[in-house]
N, C-alpha and C. Protein backbone atom coordinates (compact mmCIF):
# COMPACT_ATOMS: atom_id res chain seq x y z
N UNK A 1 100.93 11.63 240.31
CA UNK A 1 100.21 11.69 241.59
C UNK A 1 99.70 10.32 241.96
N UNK A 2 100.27 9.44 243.31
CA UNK A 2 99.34 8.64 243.47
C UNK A 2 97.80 8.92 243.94
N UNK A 3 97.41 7.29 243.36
CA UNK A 3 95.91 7.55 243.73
C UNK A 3 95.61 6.64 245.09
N UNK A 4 95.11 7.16 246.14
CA UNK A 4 94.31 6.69 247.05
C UNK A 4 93.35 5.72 246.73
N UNK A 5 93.20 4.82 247.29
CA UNK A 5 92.00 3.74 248.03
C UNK A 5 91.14 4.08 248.90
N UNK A 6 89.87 3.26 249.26
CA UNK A 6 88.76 3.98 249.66
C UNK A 6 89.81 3.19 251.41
N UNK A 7 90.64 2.57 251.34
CA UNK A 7 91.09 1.74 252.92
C UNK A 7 92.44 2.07 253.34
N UNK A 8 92.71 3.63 252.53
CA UNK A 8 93.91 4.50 252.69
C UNK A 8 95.25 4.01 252.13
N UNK A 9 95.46 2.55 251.02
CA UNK A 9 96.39 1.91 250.91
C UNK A 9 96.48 3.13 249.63
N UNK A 10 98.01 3.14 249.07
CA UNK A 10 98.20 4.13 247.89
C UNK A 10 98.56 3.13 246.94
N UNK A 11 98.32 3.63 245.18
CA UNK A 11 99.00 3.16 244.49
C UNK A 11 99.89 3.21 244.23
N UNK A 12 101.07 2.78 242.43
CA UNK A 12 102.07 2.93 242.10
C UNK A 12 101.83 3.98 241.54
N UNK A 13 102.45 5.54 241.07
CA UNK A 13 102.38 6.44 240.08
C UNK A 13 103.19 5.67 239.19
N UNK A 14 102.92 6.63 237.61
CA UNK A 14 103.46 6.06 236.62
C UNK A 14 104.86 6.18 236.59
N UNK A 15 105.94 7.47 237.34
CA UNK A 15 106.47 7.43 237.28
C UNK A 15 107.58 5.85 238.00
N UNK A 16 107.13 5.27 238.75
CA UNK A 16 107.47 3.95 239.65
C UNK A 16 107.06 2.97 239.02
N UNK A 17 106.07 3.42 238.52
CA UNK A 17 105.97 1.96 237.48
C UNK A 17 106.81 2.13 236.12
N UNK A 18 107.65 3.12 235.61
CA UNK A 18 108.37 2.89 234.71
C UNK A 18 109.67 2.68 235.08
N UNK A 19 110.12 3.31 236.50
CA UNK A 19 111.31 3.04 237.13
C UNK A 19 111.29 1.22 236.97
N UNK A 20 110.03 0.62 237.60
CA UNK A 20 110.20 -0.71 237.68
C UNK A 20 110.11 -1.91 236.57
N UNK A 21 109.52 -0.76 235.53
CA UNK A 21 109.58 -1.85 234.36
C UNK A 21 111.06 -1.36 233.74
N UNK A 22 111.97 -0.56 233.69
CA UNK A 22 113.39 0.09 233.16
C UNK A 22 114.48 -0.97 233.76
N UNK A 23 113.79 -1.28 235.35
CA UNK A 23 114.94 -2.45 235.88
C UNK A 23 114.49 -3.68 235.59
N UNK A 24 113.61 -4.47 235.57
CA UNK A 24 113.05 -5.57 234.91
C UNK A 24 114.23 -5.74 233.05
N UNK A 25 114.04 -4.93 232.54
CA UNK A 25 114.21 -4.94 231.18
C UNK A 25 115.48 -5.03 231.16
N UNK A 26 116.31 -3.83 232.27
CA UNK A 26 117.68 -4.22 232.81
C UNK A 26 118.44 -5.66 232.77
N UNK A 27 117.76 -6.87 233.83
CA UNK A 27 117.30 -7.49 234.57
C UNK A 27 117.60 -8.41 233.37
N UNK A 28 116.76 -8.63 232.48
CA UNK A 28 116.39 -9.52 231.46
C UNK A 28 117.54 -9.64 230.73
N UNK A 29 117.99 -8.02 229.94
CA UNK A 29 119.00 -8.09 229.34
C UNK A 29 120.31 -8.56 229.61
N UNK A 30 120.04 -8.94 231.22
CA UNK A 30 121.49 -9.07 231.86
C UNK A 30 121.27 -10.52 231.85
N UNK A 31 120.79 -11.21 231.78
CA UNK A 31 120.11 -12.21 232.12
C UNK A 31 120.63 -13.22 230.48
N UNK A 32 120.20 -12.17 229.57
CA UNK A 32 119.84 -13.02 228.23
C UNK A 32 121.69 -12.68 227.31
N UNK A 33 122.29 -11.52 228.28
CA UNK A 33 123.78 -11.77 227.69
C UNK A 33 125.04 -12.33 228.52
N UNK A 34 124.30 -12.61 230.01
CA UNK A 34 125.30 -13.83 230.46
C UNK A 34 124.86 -15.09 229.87
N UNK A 35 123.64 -15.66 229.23
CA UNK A 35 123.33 -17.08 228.55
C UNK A 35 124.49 -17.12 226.95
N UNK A 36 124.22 -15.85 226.64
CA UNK A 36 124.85 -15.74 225.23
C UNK A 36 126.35 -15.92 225.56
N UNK A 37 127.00 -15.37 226.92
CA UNK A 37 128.03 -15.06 226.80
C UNK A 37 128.64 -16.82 227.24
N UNK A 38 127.97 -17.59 228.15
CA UNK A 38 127.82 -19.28 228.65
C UNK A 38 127.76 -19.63 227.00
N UNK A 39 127.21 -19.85 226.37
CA UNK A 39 126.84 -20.40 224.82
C UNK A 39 128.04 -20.46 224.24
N UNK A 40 129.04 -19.01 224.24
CA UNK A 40 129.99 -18.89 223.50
C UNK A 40 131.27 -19.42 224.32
N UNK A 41 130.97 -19.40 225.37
CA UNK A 41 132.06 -20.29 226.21
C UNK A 41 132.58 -21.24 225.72
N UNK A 42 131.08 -22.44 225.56
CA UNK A 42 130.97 -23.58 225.39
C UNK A 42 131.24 -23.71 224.52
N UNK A 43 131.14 -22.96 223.19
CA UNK A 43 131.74 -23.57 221.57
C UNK A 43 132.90 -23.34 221.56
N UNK A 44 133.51 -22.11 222.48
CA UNK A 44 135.25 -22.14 222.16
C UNK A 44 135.95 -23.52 222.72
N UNK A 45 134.95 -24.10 224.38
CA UNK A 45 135.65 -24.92 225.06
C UNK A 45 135.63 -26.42 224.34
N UNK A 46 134.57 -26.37 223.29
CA UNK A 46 134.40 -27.83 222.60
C UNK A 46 135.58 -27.55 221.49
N UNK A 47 135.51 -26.31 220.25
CA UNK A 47 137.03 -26.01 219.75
C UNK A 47 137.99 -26.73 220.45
N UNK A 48 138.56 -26.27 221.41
CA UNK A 48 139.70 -26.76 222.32
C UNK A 48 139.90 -28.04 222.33
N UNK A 49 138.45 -28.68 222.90
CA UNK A 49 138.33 -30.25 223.08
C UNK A 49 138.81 -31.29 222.08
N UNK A 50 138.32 -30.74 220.42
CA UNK A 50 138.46 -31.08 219.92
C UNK A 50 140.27 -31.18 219.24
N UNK A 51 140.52 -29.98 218.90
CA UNK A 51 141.53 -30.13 218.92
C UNK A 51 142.60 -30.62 219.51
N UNK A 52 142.66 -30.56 220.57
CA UNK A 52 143.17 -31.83 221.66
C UNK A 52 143.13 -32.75 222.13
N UNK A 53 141.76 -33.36 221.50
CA UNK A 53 141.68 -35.01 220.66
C UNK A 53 142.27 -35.50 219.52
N UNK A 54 142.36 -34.39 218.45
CA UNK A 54 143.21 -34.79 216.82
C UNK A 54 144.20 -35.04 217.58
N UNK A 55 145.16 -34.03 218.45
CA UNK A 55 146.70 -34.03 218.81
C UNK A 55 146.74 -35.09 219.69
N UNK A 56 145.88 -35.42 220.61
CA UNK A 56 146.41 -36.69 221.38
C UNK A 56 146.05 -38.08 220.01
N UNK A 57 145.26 -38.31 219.50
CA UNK A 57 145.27 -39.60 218.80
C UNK A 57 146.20 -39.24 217.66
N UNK A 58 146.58 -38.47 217.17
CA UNK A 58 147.79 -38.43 216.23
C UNK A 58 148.97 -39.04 217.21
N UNK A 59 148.99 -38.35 218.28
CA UNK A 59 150.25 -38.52 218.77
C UNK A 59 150.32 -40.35 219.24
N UNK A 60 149.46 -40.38 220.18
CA UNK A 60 148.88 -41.92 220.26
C UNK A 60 149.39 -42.67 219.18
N UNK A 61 149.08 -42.74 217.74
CA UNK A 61 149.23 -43.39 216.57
C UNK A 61 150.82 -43.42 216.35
N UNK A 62 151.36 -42.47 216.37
CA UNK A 62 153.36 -42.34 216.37
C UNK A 62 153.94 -43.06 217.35
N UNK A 63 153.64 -43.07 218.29
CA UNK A 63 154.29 -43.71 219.18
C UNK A 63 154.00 -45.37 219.36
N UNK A 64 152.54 -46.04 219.10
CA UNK A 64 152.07 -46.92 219.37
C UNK A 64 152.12 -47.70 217.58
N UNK A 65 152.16 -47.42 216.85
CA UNK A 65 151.15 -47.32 215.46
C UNK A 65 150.05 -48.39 215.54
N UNK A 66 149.24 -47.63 216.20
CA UNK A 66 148.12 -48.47 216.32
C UNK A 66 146.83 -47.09 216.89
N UNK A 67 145.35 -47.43 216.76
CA UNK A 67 144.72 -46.30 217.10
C UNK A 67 143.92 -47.21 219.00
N UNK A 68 144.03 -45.74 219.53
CA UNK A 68 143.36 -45.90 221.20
C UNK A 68 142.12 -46.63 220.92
N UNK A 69 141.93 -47.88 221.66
CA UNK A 69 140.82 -49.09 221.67
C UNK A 69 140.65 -49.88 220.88
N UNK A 70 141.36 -49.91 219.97
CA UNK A 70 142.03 -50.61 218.82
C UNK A 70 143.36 -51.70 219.01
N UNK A 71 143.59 -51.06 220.03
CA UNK A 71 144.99 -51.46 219.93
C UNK A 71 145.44 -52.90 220.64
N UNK A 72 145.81 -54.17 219.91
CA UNK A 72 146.17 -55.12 220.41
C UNK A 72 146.42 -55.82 221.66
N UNK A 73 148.08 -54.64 221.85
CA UNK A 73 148.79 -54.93 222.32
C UNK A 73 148.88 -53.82 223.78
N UNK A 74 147.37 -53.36 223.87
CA UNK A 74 147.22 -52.15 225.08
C UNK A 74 147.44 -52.64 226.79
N UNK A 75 146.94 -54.01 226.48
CA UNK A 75 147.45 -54.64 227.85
C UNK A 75 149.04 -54.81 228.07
N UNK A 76 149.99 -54.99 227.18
CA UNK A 76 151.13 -55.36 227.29
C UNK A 76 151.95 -53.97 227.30
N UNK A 77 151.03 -52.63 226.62
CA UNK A 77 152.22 -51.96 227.00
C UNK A 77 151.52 -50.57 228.28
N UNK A 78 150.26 -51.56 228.72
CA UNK A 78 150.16 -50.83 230.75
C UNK A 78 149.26 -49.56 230.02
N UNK A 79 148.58 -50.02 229.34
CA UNK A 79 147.39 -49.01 228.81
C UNK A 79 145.98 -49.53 229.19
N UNK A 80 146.01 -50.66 230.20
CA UNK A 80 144.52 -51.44 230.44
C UNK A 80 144.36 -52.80 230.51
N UNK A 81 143.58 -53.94 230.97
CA UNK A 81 143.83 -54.86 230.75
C UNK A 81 142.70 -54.95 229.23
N UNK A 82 142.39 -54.57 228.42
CA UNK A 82 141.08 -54.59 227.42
C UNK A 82 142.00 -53.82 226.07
N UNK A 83 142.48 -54.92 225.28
CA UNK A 83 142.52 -54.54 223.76
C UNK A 83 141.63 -54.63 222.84
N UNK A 84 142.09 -54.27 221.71
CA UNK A 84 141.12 -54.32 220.54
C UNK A 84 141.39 -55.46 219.93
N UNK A 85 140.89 -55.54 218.47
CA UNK A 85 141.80 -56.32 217.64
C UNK A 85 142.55 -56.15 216.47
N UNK A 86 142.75 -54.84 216.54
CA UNK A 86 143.88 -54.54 215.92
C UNK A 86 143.52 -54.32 214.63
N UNK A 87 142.53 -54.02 214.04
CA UNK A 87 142.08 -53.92 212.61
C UNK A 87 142.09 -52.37 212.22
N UNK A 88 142.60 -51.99 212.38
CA UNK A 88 142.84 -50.17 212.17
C UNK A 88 141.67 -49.28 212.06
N UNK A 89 140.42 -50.00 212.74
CA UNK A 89 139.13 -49.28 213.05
C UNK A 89 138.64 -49.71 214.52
N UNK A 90 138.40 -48.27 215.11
CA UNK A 90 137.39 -48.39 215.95
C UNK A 90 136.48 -48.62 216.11
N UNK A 91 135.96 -50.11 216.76
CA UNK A 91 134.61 -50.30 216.20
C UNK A 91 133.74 -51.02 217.37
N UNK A 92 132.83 -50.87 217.90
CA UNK A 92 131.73 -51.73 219.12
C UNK A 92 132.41 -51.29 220.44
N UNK A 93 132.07 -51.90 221.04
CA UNK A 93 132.90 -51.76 222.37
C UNK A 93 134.62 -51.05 222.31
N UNK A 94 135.56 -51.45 221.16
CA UNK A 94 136.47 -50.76 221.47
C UNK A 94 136.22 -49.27 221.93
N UNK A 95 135.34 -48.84 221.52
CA UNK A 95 135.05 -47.37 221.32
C UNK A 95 135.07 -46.93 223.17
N UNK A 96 135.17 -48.13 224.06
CA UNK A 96 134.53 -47.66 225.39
C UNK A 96 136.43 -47.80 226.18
N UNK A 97 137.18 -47.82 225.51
CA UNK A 97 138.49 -48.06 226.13
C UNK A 97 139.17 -46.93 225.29
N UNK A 98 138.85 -46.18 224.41
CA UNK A 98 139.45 -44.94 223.67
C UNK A 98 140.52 -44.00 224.84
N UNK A 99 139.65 -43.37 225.68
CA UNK A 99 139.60 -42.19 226.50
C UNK A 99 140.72 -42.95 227.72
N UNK A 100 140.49 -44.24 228.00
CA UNK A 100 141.60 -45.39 228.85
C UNK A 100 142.54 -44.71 228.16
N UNK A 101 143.07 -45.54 227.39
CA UNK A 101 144.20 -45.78 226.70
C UNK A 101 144.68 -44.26 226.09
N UNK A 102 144.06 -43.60 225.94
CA UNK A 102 144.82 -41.71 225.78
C UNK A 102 145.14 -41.44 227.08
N UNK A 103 144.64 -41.90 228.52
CA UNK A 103 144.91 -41.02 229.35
C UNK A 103 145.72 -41.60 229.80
N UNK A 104 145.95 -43.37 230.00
CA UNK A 104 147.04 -43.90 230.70
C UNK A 104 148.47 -43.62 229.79
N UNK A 105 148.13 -43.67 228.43
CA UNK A 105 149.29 -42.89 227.73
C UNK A 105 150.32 -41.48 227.91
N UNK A 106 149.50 -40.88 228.02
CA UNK A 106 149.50 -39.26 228.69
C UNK A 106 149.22 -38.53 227.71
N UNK A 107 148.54 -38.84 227.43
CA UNK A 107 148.36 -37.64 226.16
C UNK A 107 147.11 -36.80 226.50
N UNK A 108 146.02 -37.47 226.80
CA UNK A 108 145.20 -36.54 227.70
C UNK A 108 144.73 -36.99 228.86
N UNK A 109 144.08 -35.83 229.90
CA UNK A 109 144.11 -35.67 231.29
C UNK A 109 142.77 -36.52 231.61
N UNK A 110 142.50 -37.10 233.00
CA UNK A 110 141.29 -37.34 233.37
C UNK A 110 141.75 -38.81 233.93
N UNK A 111 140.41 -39.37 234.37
CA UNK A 111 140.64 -40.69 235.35
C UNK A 111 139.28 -41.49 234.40
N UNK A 112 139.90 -42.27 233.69
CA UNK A 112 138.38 -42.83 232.89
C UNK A 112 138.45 -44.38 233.13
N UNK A 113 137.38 -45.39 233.17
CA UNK A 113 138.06 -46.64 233.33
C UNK A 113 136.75 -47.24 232.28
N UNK A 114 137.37 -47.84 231.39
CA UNK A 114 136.97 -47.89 230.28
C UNK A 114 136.37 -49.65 230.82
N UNK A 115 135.22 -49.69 229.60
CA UNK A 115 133.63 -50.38 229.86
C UNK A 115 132.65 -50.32 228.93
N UNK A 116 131.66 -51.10 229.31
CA UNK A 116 130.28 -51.31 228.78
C UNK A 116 129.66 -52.17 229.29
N UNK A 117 128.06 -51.64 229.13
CA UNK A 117 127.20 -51.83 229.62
C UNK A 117 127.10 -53.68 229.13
N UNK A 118 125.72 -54.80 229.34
CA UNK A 118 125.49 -55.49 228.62
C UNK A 118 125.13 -55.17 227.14
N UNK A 119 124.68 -54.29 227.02
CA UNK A 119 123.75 -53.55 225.62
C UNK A 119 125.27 -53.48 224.71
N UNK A 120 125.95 -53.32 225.12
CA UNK A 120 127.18 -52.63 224.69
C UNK A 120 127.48 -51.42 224.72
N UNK A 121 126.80 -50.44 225.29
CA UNK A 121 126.73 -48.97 226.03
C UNK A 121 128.21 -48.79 226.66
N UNK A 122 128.77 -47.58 226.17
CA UNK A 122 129.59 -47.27 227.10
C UNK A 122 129.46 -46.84 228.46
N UNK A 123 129.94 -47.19 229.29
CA UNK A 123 129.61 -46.79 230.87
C UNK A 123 129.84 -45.65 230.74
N UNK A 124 129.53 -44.73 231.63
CA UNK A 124 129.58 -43.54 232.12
C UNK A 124 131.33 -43.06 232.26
N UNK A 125 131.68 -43.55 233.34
CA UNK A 125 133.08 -43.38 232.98
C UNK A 125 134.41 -43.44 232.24
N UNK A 126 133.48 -44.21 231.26
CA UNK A 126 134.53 -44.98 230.10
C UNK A 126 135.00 -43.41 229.31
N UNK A 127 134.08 -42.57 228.81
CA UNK A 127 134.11 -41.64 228.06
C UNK A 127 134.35 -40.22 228.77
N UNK A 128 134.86 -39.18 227.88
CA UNK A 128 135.30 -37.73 228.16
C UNK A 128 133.48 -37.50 228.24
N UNK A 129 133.82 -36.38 229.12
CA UNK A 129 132.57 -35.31 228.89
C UNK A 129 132.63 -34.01 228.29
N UNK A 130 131.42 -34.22 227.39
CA UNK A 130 131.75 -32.79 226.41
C UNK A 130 131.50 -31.48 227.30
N UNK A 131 130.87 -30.29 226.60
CA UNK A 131 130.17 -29.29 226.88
C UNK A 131 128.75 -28.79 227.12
N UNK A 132 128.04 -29.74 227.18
CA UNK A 132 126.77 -30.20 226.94
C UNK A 132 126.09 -30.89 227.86
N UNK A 133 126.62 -31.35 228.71
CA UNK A 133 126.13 -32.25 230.06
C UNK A 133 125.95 -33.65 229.13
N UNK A 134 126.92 -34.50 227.84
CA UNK A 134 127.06 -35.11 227.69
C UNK A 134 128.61 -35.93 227.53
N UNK A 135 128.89 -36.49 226.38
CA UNK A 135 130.41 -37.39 226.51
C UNK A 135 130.32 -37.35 225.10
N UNK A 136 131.88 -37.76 224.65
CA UNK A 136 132.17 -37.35 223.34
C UNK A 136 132.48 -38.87 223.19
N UNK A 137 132.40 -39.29 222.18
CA UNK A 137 132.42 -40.68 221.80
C UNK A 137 133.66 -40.91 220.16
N UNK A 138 134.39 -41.44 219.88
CA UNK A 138 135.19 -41.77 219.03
C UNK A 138 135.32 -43.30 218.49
N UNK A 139 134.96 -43.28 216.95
CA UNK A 139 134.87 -44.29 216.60
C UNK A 139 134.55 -44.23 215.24
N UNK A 140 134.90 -45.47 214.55
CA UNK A 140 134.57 -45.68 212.92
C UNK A 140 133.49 -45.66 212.71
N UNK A 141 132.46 -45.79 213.63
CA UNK A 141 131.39 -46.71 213.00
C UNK A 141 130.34 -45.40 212.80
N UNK A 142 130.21 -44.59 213.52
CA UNK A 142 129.07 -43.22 213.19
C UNK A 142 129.25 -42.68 211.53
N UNK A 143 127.99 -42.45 211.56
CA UNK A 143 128.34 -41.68 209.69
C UNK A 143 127.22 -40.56 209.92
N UNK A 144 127.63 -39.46 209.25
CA UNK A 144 127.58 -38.57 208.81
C UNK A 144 126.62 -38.52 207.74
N UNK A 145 125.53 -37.60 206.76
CA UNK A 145 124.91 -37.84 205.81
C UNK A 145 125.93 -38.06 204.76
N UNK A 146 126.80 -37.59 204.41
CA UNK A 146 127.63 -37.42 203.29
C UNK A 146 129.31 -38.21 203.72
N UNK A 147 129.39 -38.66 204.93
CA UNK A 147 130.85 -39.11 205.55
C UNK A 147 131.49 -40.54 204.26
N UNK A 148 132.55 -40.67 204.57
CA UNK A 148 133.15 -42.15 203.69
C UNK A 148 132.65 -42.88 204.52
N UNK A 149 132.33 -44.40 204.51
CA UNK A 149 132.59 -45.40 205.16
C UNK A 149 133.81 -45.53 205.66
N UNK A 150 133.71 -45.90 207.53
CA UNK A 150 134.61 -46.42 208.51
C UNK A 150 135.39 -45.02 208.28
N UNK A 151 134.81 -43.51 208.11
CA UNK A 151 135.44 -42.57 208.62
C UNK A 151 135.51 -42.46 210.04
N UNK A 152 136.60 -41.79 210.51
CA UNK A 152 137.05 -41.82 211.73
C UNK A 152 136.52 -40.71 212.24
N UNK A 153 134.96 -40.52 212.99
CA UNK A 153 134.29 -39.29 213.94
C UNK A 153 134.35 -39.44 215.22
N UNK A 154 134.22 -38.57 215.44
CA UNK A 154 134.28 -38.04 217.02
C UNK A 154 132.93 -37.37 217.18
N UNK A 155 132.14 -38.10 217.90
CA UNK A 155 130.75 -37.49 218.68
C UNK A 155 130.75 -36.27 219.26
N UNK A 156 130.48 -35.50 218.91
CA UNK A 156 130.28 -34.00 219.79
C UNK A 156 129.27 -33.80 220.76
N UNK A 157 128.23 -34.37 220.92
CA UNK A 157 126.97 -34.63 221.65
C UNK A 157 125.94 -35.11 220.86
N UNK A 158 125.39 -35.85 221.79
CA UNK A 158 123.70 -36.12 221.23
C UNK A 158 122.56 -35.30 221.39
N UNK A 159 122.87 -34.22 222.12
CA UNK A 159 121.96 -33.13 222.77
C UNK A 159 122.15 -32.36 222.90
N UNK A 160 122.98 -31.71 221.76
CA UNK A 160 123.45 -30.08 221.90
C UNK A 160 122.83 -29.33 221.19
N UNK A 161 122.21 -28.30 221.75
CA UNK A 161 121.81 -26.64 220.82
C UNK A 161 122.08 -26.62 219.59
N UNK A 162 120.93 -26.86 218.41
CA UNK A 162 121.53 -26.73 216.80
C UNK A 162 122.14 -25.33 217.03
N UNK A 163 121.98 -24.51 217.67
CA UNK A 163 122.53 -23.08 217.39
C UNK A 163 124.34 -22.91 217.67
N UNK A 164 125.03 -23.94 218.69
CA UNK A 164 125.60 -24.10 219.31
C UNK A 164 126.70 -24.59 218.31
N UNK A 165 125.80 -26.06 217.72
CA UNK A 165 126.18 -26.85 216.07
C UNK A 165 126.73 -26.06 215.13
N UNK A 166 125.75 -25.23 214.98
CA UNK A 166 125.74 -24.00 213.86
C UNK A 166 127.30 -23.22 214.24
N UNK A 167 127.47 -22.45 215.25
CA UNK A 167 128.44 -21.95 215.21
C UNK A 167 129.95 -23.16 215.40
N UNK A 168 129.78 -24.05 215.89
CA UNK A 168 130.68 -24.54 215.99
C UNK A 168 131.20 -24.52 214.37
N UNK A 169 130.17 -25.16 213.46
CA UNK A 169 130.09 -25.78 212.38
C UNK A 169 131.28 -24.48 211.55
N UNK A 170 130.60 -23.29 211.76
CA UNK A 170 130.94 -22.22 210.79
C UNK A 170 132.65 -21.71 211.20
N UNK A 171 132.72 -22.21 212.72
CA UNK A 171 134.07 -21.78 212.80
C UNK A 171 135.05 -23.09 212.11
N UNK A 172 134.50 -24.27 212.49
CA UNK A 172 135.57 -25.29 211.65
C UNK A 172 135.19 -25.40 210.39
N UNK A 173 134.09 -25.33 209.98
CA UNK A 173 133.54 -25.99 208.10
C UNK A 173 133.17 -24.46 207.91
N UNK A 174 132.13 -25.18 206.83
CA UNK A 174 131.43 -23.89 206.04
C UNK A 174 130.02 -23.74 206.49
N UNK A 175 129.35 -24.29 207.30
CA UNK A 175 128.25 -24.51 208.53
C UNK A 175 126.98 -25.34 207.50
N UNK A 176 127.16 -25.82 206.48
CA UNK A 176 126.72 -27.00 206.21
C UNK A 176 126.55 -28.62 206.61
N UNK A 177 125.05 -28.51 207.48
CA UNK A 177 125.40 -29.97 208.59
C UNK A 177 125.39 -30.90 207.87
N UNK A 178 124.87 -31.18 206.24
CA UNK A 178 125.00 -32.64 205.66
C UNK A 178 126.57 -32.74 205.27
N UNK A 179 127.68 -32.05 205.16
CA UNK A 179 128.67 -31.95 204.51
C UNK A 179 129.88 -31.80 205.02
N UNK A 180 131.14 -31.94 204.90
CA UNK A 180 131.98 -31.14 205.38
C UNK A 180 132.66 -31.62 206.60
N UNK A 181 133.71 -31.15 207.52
CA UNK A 181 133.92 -31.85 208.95
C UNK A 181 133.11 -32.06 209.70
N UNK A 182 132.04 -30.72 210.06
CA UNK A 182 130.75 -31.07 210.86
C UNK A 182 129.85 -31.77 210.21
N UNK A 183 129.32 -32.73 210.46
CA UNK A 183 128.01 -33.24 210.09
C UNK A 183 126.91 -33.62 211.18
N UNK A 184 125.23 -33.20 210.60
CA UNK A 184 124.59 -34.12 211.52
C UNK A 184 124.91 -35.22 211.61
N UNK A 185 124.38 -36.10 212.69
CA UNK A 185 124.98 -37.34 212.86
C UNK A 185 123.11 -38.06 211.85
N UNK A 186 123.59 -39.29 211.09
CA UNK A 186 122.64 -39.32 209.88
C UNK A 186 121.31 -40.30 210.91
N UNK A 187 120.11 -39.69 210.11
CA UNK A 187 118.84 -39.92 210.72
C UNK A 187 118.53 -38.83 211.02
N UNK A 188 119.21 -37.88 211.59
CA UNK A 188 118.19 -37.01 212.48
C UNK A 188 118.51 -35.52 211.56
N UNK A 189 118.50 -36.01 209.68
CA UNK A 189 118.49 -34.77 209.23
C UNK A 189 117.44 -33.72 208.91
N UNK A 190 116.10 -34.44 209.35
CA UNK A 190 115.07 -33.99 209.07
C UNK A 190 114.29 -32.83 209.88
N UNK A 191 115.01 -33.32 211.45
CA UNK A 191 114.87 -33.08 212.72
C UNK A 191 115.99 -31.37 212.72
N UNK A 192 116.58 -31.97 212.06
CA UNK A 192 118.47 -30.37 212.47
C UNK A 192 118.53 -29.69 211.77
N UNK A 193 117.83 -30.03 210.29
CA UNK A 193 118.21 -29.24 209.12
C UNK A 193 117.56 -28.61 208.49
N UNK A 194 117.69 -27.57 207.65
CA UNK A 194 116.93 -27.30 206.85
C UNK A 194 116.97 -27.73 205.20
N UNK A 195 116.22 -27.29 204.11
CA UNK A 195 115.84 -27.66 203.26
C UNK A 195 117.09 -27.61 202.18
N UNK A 196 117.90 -26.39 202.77
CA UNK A 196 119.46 -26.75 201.93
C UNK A 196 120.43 -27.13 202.63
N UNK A 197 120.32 -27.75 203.95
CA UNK A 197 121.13 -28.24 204.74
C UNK A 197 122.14 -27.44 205.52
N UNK A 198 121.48 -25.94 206.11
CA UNK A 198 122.10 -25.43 207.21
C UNK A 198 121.41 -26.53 208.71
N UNK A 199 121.86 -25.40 209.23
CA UNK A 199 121.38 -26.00 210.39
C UNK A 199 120.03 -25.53 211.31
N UNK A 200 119.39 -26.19 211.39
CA UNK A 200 118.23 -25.38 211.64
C UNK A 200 118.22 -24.70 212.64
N UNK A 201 118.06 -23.66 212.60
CA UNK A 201 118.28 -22.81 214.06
C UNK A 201 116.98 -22.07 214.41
N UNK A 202 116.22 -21.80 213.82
CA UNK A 202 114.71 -21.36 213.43
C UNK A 202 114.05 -22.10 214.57
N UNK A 203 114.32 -24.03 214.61
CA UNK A 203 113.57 -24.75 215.21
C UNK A 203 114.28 -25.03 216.50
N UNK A 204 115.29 -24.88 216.32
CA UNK A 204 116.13 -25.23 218.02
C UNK A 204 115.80 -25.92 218.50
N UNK A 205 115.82 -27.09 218.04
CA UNK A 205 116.19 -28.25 218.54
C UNK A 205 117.51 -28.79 218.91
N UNK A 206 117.99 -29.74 219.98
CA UNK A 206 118.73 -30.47 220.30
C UNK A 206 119.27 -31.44 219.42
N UNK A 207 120.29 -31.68 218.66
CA UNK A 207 120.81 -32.09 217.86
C UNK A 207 122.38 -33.11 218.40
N UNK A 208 122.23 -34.55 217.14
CA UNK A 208 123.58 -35.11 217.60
C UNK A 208 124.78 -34.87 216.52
N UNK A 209 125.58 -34.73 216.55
CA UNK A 209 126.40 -33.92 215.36
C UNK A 209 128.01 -35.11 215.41
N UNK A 210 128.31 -34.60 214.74
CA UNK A 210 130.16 -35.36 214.39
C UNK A 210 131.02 -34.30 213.66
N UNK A 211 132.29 -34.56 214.16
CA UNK A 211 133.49 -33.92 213.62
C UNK A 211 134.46 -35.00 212.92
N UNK A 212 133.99 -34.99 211.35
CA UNK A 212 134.71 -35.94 211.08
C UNK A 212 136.42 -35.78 210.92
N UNK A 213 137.32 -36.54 212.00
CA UNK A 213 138.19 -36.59 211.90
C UNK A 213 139.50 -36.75 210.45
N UNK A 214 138.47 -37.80 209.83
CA UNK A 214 139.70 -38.37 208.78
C UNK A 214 138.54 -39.29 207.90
């Protein structure tokens, strides 16, 4: 039964107020499994990414034998006017002509024009963009807590969802971030990880991670 006001306005009965809290809750749930269902997008679409970085720089390497931003002789064979020097690591600035030299190759898609800042920053356009509203970066020089020296990683973001990490981690590794193909990227294990080196997901934080290639 609603209840009256002394200025004739009526209230909600309970029955309307549970109608309206039943769609709210609706509402929410719909809400909180299109985010989940965006989340899982994004780790299949970085999967993909990745894998179609191994296959273009493998392929890159057969044909050229040399690795993308590395490579000597990239001006002479119409891959850029900006080589490397040829030392079979990616390293400083080469790292900002990578994504050039794969795409003028054909191996992968996009319009990148490879750069750096004074700092030595890669420009904005030099690099792919991940899944993350960031860019994936490739190069010798990142390490991993546990990586070899002048292993060959690929940046996955600097600002991605440890939860995001986490699953990526578990579909390629064993979801151990000090170890393995995924790794935190080193420094910020204190910040991503936990005490046996999952990934912290408890704290959800934004995390920078690597897929070590090789």
């Amino acid at each position: 039964m609603k209840q009256t006001s002394k200025n004739g306005q009526h209230g909600f009965s309970l029955l309307e107020l549970a109608i309206a809290l039943a769609v709210l809750a609706i509402l929410a749930g719909g809400v909180l499994k299109g985010r989940e269902l965006l989340n899982s997008a994004r780790v299949q679409a970085t999967l993909t990414d990745i894998a179609n970085l191994e296959t273009a720089l493998s392929a890159f390497q057969a044909r050229y034998s040399a690795l993308p931003g590395d490579f000597i002789a990239a001006s002479a064979a119409g891959l850029s006017n900006s080589g490397g020097d040829g030392n079979g690591l990616i390293e400083n600035e080469e790292a900002c002509q990578v994504f050039t030299h794969l795409q003028l190759s054909g191996f992968i898609q996009g319009d990148f024009a490879g750069g750096s800042d004074e700092n030595g920053n890669c420009n904005p356009g030099s690099t792919m963009n991940n899944q993350f509203s960031g860019q994936y970066l490739l190069n010798n020089t990142m390490q991993g807590p546990n990586s070899r020296a002048n292993a060959m990683a690929l940046l996955i973001g600097e600002a991605v969802p440890v939860a995001q990490l986490a699953e990526i981690d578990r579909k390629l590794d064993d979801g151990n971030a000090l170890r393995g193909a995924v790794q935190v990227l080193s420094g910020e294990e204190e910040l991503c990880t936990t005490e046996t080196g999952q990934w912290d997901e408890a704290q959800g934080s934004n995390c920078a991670a690597l897929y070590i290639i090789r």
